[in-house]
C-alpha atoms as a PDB file:
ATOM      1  CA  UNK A   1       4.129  17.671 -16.131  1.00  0.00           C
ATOM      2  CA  UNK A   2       5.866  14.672 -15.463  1.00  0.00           C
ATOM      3  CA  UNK A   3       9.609  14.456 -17.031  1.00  0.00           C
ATOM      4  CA  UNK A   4      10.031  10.864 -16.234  1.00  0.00           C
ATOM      5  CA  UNK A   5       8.722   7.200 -18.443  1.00  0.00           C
ATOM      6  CA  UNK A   6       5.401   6.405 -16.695  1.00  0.00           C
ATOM      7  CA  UNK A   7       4.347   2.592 -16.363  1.00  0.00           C
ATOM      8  CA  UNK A   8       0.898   1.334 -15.529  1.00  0.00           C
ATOM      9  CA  UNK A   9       1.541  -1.884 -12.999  1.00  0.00           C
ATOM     10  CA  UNK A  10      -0.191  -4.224 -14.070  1.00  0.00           C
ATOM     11  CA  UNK A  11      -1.759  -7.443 -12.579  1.00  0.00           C
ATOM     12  CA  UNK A  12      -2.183 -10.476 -14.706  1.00  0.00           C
ATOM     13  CA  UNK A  13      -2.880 -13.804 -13.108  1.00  0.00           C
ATOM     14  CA  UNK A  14      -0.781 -16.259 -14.296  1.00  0.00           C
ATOM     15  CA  UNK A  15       1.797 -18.990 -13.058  1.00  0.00           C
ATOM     16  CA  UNK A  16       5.090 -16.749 -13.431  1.00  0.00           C
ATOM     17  CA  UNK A  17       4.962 -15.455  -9.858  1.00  0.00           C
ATOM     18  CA  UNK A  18       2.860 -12.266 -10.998  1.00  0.00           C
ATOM     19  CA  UNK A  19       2.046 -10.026  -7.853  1.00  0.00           C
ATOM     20  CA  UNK A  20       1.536  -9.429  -4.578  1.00  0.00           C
ATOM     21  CA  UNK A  21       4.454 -11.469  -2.301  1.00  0.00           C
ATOM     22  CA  UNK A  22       4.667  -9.641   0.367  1.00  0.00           C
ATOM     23  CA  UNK A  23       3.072  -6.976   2.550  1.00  0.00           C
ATOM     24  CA  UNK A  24       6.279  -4.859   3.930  1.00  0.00           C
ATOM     25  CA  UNK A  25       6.469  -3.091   6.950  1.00  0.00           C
ATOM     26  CA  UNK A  26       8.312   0.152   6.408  1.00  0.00           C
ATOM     27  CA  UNK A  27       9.866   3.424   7.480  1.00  0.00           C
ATOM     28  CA  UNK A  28       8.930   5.841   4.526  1.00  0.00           C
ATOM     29  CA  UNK A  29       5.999   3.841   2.621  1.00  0.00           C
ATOM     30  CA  UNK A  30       6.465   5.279  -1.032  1.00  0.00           C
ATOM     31  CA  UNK A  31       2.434   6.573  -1.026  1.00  0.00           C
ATOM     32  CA  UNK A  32       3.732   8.766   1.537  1.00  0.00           C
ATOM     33  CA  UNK A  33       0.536   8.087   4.327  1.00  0.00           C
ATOM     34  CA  UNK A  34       1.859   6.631   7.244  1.00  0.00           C
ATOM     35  CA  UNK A  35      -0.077   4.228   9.601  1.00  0.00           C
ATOM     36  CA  UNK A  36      -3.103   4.880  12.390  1.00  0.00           C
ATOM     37  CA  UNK A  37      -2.259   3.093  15.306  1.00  0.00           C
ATOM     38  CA  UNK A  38      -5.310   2.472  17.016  1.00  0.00           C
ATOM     39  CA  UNK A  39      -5.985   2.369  20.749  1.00  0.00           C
ATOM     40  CA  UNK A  40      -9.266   0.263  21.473  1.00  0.00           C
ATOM     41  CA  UNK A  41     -11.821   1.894  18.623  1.00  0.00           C
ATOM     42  CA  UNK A  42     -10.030   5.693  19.178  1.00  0.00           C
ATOM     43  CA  UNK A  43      -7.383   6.214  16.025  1.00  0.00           C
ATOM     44  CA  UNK A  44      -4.718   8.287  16.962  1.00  0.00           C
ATOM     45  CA  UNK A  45      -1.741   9.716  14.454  1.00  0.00           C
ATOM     46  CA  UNK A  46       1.588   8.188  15.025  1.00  0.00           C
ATOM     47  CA  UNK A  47       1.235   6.822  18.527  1.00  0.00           C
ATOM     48  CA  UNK A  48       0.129   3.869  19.971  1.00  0.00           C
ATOM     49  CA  UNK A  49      -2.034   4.988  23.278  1.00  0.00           C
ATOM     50  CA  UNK A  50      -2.741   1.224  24.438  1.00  0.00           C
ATOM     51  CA  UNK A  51       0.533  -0.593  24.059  1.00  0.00           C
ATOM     52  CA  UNK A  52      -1.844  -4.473  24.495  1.00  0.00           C
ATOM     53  CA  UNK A  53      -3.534  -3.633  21.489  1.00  0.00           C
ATOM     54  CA  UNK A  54      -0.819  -3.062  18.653  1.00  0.00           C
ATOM     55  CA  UNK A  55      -2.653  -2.215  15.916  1.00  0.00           C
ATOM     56  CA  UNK A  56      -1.954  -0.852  12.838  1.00  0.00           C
ATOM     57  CA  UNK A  57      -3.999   0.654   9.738  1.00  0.00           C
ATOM     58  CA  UNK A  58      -2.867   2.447   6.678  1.00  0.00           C
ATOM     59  CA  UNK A  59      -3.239   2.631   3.136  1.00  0.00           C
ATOM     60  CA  UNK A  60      -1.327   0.104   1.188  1.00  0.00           C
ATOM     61  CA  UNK A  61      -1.898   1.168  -2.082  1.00  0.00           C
ATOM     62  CA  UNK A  62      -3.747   4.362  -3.866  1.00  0.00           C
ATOM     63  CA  UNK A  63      -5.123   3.947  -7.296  1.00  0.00           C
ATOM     64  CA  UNK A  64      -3.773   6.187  -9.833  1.00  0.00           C
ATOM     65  CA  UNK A  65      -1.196   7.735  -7.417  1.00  0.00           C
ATOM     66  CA  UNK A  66       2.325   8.199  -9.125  1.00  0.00           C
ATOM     67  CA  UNK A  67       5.097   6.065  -7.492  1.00  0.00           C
ATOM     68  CA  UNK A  68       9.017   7.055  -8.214  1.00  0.00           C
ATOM     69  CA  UNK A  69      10.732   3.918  -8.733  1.00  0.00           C
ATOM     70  CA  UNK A  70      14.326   3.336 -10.199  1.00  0.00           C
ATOM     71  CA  UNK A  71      15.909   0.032 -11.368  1.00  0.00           C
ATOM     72  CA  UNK A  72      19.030  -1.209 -13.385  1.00  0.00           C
ATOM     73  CA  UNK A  73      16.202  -1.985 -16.517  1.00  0.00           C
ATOM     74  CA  UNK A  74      14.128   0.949 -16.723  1.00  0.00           C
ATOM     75  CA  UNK A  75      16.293   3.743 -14.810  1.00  0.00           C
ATOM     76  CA  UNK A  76      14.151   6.131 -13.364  1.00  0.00           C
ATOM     77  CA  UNK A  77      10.508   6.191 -13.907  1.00  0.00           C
ATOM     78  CA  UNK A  78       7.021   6.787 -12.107  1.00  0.00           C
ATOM     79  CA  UNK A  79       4.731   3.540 -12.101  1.00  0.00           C
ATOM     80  CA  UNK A  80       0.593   3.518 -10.822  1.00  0.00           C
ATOM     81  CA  UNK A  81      -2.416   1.217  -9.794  1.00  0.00           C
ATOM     82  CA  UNK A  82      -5.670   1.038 -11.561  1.00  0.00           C
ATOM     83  CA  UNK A  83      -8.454   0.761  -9.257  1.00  0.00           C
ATOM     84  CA  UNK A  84      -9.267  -2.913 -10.845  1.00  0.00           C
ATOM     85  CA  UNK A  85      -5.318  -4.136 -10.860  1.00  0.00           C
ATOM     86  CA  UNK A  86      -5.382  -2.838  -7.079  1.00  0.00           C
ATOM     87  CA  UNK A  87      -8.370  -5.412  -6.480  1.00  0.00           C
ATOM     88  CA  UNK A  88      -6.668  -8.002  -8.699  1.00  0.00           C
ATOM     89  CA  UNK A  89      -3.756  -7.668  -6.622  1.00  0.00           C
ATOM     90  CA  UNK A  90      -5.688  -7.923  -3.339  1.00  0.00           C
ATOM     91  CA  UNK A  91      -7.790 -11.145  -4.071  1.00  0.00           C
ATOM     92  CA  UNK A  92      -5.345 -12.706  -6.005  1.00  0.00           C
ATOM     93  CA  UNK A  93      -2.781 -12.255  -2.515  1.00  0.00           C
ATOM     94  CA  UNK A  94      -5.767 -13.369  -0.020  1.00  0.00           C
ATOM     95  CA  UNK A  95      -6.757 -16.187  -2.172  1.00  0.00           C
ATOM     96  CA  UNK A  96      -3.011 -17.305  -2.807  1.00  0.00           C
ATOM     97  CA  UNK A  97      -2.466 -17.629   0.959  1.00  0.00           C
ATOM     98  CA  UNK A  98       0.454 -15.094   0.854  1.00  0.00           C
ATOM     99  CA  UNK A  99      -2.146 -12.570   3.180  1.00  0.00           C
ATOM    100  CA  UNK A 100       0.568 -13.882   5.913  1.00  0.00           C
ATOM    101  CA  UNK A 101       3.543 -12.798   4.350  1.00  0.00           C
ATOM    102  CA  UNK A 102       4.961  -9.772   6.161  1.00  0.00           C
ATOM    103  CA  UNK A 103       8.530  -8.318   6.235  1.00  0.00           C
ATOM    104  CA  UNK A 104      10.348  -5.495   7.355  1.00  0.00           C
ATOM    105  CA  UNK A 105      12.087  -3.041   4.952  1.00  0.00           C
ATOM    106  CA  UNK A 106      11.716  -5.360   1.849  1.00  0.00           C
ATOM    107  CA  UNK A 107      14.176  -7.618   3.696  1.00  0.00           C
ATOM    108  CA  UNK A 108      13.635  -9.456   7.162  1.00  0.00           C
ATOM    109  CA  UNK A 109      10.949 -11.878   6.857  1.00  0.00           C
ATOM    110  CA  UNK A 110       8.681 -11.453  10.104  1.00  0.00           C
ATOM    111  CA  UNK A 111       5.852 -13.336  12.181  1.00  0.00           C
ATOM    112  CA  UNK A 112       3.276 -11.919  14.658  1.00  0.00           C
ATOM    113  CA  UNK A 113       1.301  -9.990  11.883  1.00  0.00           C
ATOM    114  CA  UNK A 114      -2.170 -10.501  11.974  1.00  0.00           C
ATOM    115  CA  UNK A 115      -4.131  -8.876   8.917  1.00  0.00           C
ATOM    116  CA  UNK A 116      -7.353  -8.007  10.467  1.00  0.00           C
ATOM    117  CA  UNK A 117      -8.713  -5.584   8.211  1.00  0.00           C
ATOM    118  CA  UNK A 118      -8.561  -5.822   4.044  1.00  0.00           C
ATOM    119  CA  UNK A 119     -10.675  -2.931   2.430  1.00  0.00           C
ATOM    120  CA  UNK A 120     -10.918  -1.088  -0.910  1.00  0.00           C
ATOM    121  CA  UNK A 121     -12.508   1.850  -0.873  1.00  0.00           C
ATOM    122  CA  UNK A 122     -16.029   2.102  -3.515  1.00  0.00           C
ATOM    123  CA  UNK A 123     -18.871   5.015  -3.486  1.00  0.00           C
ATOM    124  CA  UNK A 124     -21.123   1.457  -2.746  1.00  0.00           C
ATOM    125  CA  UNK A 125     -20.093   0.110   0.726  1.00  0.00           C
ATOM    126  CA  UNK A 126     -17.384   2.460   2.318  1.00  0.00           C
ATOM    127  CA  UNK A 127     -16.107   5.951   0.370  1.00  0.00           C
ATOM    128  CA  UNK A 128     -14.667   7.001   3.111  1.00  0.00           C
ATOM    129  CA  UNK A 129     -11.942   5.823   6.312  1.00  0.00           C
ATOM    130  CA  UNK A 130     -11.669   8.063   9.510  1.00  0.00           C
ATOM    131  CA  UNK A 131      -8.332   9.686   9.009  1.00  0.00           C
ATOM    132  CA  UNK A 132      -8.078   8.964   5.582  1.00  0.00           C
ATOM    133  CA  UNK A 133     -10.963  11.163   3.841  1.00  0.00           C
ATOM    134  CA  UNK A 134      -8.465  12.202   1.072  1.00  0.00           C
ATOM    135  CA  UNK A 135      -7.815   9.163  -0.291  1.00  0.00           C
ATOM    136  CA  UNK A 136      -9.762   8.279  -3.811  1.00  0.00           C
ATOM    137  CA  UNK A 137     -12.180   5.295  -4.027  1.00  0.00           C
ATOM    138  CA  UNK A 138     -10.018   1.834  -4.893  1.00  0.00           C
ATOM    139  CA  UNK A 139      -7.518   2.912  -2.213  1.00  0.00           C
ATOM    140  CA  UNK A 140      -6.658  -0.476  -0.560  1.00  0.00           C
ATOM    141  CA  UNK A 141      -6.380  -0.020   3.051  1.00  0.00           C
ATOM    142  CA  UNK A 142      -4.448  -3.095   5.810  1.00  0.00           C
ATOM    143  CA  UNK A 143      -5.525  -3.300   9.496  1.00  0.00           C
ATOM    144  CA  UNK A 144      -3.153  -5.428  11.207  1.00  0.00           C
ATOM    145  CA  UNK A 145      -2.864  -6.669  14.921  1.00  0.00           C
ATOM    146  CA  UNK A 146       0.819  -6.672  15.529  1.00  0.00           C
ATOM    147  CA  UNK A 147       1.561  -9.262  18.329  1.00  0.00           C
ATOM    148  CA  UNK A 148       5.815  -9.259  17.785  1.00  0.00           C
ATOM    149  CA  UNK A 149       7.470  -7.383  20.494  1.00  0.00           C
ATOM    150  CA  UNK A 150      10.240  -6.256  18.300  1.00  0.00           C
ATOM    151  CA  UNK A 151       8.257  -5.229  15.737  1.00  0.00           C
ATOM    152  CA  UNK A 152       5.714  -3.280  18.014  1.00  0.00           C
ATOM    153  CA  UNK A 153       8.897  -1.347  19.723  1.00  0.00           C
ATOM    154  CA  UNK A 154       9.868  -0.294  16.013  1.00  0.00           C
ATOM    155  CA  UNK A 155       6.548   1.055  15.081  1.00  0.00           C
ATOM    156  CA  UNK A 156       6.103   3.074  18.738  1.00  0.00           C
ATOM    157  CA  UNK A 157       9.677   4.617  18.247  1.00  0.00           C
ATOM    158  CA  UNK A 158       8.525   5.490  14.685  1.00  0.00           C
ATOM    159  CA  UNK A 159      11.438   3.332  13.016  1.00  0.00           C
ATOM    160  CA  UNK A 160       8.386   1.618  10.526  1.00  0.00           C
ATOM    161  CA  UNK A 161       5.684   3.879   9.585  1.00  0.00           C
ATOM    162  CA  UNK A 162       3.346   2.427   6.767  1.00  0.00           C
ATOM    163  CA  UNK A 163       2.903  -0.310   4.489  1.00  0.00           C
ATOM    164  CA  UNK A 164       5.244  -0.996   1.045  1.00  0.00           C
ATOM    165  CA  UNK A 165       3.882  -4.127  -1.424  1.00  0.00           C
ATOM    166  CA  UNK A 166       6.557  -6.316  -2.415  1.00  0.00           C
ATOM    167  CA  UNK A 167       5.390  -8.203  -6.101  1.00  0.00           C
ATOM    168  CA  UNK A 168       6.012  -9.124  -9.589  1.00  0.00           C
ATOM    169  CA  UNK A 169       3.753  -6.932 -11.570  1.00  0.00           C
ATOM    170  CA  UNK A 170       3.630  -6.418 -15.411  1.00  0.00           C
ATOM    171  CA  UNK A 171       4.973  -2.339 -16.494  1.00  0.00           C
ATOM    172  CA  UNK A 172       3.456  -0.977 -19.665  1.00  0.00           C
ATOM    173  CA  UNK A 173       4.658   2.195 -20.798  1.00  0.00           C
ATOM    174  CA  UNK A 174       2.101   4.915 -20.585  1.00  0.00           C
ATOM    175  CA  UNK A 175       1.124   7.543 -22.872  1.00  0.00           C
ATOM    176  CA  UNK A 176      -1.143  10.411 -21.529  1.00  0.00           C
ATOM    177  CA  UNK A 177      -4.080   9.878 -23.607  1.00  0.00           C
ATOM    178  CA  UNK A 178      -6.445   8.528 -20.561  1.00  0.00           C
ATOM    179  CA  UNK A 179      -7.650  12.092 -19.031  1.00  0.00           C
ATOM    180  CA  UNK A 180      -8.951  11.083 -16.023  1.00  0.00           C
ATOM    181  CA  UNK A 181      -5.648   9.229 -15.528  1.00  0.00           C
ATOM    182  CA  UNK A 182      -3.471  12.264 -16.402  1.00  0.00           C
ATOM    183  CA  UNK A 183      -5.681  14.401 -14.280  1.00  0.00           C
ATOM    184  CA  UNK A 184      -5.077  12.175 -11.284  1.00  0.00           C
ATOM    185  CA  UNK A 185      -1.700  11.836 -12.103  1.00  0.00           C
ATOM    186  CA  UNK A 186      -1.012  15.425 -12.287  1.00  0.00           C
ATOM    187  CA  UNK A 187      -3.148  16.005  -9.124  1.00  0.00           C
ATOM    188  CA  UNK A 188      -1.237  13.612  -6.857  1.00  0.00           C
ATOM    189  CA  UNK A 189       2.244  15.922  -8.217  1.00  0.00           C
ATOM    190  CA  UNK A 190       0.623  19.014  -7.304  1.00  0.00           C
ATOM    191  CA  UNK A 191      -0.831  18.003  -4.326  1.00  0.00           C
END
């Protein structure tokens, strides 16, 4: 069971800065699943077969999923996504404009990121992504045409490997009271 202060990260709309600011590019995403780079329509695992293309796809957040975190505040801690703060999150960084805000390790600010695919995963339109059948429904997933050269040669030498959010999100402490929650919790652990 977990030993660690679990938060729920929360989205709230408001005008504090609350959420998604950037979409980082990096080498160990912390929901461990690391990019398909995709040649024409074929996905391939951790290779890019048609170097012209460049593009990436990967989840960028699961719902549910714990994430270890540690800060100066809290110390160490796991935090998670509901499946409705995940679409929060995602409409709320579309419709704010910031869908063009891409950096590299949480750091270096970078251009020649195209988004070109924004889904969430739901039992009505798509359950399921090629490569990706594990995943739970609300899993947020980011296609992205990547059309910087430097970039490009640090994805194909495997220096950047997945997606990391970079926000302001609202942490409520957690007590395991929501089964399905704990189960998923628990499951992602194991797993």
């Amino acid at each position: 069971m977990l030993e660690l202060p679990l938060y729920r990260a929360a989205f709230f709309k408001s005008e504090d800065g609350t959420g998604l600011e950037f979409m980082s590019m990096v080498s160990t995403p912390a929901i461990q699943k690391t990019y398909i780079k995709f040649s024409n329509v074929t996905p391939v695992k951790f290779q890019v077969q048609d170097e012209g293309k460049g593009i990436v796809f990967a989840p960028a957040l699961i719902p549910n999923m714990p994430i270890y975190r540690e800060t100066k505040e809290l110390g160490k801690f796991y935090m998670y996504f509901t499946e409705d703060d995940i679409e929060n999150i995602v409409l709320d960084w579309i419709s704010s404009g910031k869908i063009n805000s891409f950096n590299i390790e949480h750091d270096k600010q970078v251009s020649g990121i195209k988004p070109m695919t924004v889904l969430i995963t739901n039992p009505k339109t798509v359950n399921t992504v090629v490569g990706f059948e594990d995943m739970p429904m609300g899993t947020f997933f980011l296609g992205a045409k990547v059309e910087n050269p430097n970039v490009l040669k640090m994805i194909k030498e495997n220096l950047i490997n997945g997606w990391s959010i970079e926000g302001n999100f609202d942490l409520h402490p957690i007590q395991m009271v929501d089964i399905q929650v704990a189960e998923a919790i628990i499951d992602h652990l194991i797993n």
